[in-house]
PDB file of N, CA and C in Angstrom:
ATOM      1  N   UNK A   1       0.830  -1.183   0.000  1.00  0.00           N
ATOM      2  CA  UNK A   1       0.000   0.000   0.000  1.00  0.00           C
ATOM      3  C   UNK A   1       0.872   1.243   0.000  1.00  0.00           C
ATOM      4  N   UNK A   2       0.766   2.343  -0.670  1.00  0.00           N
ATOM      5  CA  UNK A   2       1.311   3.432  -0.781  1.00  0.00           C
ATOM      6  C   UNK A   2       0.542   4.010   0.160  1.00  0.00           C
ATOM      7  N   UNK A   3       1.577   5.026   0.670  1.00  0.00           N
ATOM      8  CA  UNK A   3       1.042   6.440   1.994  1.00  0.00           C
ATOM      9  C   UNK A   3       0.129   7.139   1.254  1.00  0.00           C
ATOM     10  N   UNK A   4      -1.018   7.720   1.974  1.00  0.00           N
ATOM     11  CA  UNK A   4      -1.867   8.780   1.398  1.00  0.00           C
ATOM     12  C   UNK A   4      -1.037   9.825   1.400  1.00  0.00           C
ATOM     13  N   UNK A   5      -1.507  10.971   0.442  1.00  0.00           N
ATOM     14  CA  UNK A   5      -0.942  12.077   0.304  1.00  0.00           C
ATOM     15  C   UNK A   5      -1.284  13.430   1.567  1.00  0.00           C
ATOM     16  N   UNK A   6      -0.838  13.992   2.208  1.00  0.00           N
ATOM     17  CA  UNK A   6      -1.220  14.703   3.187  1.00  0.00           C
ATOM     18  C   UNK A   6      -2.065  16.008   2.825  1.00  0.00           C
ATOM     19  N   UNK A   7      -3.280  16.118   2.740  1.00  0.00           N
ATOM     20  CA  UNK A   7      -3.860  17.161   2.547  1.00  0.00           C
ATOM     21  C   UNK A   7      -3.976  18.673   3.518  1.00  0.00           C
ATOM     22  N   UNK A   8      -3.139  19.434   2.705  1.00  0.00           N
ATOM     23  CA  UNK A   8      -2.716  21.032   3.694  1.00  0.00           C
ATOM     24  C   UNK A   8      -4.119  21.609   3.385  1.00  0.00           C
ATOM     25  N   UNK A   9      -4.916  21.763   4.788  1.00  0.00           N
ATOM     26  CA  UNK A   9      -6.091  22.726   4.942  1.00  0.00           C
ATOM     27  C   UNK A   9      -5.802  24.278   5.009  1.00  0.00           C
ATOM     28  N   UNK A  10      -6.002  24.843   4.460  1.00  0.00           N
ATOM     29  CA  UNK A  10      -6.088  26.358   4.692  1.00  0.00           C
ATOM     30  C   UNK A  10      -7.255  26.522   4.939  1.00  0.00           C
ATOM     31  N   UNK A  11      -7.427  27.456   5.706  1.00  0.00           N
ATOM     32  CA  UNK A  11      -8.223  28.581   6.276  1.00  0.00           C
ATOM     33  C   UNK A  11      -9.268  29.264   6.193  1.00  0.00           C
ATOM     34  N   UNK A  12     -10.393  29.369   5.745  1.00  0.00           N
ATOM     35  CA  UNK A  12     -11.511  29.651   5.096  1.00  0.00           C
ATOM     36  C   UNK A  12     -11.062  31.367   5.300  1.00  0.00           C
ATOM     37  N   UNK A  13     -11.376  32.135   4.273  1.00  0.00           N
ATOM     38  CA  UNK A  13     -11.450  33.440   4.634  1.00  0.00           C
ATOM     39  C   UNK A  13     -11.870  34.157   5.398  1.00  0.00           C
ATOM     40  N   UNK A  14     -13.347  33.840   5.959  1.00  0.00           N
ATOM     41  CA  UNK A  14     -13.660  34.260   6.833  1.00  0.00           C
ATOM     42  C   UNK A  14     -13.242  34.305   8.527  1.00  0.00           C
ATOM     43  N   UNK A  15     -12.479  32.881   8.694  1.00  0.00           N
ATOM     44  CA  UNK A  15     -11.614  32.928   9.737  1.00  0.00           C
ATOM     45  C   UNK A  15     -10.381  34.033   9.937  1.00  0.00           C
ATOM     46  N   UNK A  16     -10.576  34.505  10.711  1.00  0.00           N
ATOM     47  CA  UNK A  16      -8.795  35.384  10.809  1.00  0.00           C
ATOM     48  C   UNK A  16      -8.289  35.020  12.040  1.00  0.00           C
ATOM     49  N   UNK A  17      -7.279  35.282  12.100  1.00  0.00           N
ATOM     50  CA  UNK A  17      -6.199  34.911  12.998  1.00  0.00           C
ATOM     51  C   UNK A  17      -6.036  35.065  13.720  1.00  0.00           C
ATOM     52  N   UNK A  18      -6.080  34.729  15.639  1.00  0.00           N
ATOM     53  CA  UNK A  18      -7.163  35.385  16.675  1.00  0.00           C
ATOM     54  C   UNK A  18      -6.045  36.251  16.922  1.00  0.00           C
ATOM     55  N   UNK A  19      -4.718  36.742  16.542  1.00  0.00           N
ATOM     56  CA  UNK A  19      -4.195  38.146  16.747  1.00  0.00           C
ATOM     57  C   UNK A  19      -5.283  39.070  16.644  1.00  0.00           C
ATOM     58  N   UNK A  20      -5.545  39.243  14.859  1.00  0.00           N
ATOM     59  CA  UNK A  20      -5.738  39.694  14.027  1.00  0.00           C
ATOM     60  C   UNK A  20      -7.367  40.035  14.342  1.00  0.00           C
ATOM     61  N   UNK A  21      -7.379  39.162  14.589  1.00  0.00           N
ATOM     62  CA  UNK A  21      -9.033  39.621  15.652  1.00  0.00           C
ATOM     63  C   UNK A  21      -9.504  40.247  16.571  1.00  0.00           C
ATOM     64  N   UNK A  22      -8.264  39.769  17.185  1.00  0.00           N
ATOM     65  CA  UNK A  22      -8.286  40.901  18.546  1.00  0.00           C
ATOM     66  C   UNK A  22      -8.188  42.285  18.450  1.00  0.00           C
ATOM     67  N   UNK A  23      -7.190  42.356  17.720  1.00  0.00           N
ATOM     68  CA  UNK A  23      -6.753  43.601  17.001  1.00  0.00           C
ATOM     69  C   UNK A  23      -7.903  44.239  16.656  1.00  0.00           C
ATOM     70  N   UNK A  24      -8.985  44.043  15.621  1.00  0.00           N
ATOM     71  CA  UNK A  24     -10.048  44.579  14.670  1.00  0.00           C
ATOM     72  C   UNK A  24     -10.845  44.645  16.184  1.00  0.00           C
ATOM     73  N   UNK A  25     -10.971  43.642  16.853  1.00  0.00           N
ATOM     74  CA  UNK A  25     -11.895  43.844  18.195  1.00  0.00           C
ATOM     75  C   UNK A  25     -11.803  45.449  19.323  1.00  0.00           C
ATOM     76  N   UNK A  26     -10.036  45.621  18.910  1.00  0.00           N
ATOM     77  CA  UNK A  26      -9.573  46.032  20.316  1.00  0.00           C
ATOM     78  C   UNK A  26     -10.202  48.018  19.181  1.00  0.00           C
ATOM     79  N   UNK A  27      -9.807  48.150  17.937  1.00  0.00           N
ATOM     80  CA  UNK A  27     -10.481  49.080  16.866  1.00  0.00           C
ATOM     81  C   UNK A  27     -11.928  49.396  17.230  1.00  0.00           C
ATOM     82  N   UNK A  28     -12.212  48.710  17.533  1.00  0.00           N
ATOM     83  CA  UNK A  28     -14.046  48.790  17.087  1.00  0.00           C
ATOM     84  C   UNK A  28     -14.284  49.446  18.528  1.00  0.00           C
ATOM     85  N   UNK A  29     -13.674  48.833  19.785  1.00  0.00           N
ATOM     86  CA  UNK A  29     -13.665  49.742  21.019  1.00  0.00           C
ATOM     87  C   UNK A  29     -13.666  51.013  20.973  1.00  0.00           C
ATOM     88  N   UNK A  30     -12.181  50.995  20.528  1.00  0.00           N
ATOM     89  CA  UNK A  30     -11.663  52.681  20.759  1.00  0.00           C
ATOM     90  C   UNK A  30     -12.516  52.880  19.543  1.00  0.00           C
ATOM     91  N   UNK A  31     -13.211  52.935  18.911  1.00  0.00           N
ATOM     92  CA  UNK A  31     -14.056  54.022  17.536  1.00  0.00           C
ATOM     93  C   UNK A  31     -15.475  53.934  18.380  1.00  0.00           C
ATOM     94  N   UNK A  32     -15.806  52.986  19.255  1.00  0.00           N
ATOM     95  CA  UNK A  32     -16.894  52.962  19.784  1.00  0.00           C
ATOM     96  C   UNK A  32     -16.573  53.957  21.068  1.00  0.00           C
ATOM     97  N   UNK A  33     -16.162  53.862  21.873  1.00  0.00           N
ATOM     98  CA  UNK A  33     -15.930  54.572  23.288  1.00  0.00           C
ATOM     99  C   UNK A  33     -15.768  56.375  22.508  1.00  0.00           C
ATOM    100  N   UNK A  34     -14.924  56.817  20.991  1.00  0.00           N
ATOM    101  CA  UNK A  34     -14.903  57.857  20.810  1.00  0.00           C
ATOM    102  C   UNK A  34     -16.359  58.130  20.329  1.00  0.00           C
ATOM    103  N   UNK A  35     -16.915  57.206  19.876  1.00  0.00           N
ATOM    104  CA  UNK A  35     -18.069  58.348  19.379  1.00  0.00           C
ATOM    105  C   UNK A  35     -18.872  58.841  20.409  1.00  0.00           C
ATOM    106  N   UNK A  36     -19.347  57.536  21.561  1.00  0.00           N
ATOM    107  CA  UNK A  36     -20.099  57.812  22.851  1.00  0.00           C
ATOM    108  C   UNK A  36     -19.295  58.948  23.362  1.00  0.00           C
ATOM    109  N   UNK A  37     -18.122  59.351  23.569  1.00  0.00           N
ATOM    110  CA  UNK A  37     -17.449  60.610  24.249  1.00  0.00           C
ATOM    111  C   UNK A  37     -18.140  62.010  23.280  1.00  0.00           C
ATOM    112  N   UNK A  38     -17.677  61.197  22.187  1.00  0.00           N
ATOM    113  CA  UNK A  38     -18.527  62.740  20.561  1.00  0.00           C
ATOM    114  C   UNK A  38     -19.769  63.017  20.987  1.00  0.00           C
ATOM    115  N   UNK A  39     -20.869  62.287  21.293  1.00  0.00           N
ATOM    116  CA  UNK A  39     -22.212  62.219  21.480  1.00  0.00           C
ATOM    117  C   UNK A  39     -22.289  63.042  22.878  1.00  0.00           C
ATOM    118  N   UNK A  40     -22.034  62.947  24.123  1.00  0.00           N
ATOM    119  CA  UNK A  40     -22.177  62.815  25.078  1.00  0.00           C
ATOM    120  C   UNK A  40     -21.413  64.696  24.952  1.00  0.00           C
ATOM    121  N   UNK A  41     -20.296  64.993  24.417  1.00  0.00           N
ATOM    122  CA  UNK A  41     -19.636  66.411  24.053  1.00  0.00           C
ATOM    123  C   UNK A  41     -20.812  67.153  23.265  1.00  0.00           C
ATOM    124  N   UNK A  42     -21.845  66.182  22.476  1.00  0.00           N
ATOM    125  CA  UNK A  42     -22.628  66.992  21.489  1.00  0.00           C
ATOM    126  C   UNK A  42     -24.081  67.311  22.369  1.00  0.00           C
ATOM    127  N   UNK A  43     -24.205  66.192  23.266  1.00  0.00           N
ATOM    128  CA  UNK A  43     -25.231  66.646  24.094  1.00  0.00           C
ATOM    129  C   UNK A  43     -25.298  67.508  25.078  1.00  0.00           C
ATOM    130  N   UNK A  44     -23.929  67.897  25.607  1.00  0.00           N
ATOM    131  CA  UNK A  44     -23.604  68.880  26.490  1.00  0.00           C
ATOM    132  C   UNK A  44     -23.906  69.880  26.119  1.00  0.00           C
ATOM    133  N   UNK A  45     -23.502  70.115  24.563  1.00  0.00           N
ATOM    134  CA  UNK A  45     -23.442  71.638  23.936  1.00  0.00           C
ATOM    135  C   UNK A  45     -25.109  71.859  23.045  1.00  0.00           C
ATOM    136  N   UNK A  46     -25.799  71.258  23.513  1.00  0.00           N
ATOM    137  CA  UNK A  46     -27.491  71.018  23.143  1.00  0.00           C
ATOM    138  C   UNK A  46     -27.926  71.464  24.404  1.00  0.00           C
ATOM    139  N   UNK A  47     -27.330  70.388  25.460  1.00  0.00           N
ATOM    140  CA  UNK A  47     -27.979  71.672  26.768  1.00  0.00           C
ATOM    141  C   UNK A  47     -27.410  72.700  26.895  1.00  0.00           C
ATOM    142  N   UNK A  48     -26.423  73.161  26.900  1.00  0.00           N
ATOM    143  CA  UNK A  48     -26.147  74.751  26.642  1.00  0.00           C
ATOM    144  C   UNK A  48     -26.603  75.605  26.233  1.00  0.00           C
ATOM    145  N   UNK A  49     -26.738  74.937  24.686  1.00  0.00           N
ATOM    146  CA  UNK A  49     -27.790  76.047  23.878  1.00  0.00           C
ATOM    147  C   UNK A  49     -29.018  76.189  24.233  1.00  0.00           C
ATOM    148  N   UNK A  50     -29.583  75.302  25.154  1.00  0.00           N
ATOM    149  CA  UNK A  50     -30.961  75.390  24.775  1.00  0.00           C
ATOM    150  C   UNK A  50     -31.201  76.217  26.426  1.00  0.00           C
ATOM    151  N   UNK A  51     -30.232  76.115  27.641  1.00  0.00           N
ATOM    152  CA  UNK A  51     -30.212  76.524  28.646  1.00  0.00           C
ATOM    153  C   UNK A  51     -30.307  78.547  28.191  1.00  0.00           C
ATOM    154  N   UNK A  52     -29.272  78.531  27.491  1.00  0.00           N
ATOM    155  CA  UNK A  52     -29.210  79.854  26.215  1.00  0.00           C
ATOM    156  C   UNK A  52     -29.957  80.290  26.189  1.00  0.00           C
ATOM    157  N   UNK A  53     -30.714  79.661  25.623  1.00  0.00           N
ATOM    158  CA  UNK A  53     -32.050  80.179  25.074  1.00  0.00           C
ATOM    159  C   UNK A  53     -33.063  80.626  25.825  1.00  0.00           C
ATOM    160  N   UNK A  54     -33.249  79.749  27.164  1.00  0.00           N
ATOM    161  CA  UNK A  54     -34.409  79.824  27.404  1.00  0.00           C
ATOM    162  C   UNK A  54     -34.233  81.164  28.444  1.00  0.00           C
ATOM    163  N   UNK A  55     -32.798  81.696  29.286  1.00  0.00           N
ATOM    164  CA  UNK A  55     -32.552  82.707  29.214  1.00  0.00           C
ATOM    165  C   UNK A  55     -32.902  84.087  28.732  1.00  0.00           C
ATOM    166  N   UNK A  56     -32.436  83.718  27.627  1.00  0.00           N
ATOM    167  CA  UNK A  56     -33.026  85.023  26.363  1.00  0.00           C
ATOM    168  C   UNK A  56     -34.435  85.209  25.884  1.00  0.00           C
ATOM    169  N   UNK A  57     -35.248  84.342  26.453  1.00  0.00           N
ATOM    170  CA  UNK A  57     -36.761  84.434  26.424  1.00  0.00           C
ATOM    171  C   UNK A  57     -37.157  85.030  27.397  1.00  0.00           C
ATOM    172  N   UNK A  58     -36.427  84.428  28.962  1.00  0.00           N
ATOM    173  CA  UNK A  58     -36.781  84.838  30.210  1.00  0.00           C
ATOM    174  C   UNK A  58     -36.441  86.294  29.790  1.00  0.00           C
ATOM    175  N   UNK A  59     -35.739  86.778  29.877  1.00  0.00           N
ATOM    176  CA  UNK A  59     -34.900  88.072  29.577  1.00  0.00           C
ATOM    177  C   UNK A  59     -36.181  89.263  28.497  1.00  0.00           C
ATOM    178  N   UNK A  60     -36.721  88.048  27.561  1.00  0.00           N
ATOM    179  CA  UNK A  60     -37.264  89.297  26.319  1.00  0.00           C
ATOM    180  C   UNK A  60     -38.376  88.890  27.023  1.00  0.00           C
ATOM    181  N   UNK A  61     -39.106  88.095  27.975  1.00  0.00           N
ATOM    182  CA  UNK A  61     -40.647  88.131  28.286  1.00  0.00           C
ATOM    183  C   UNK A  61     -40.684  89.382  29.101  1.00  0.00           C
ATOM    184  N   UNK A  62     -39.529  89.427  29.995  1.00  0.00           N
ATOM    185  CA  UNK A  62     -40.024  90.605  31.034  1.00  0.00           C
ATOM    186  C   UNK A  62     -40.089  92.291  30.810  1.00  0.00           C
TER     187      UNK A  62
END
């Protein structure tokens, strides 16, 4: 009987390389944690304005 031939599996594409994963994982954090900081900076300056405002009403009612 002759040896079978050894069949080399590669990798399906969709698998990546749990570095390489981690990596894209550890990305998606930091772009996630900045936008919640962006949002949270954009809502501050919404209550501001609108604190602003309601000022300048108080101000023109009287």
């Amino acid at each position: 009987m002759t040896p079978r031939k050894r069949i080399v599996k590669k990798l399906p594409e969709f698998r990546l390389p749990k570095e390489q994963k981690e990596q894209e994982e550890n990305d998606l954090k930091k772009v996630k944690a900045q936008a919640l900081k962006d949002l949270e900076a954009n809502e501050k300056k919404s209550d501001e304005w609108l604190d602003d405002e309601m000022e300048k009403n108080l101000k023109n009612a009287k």
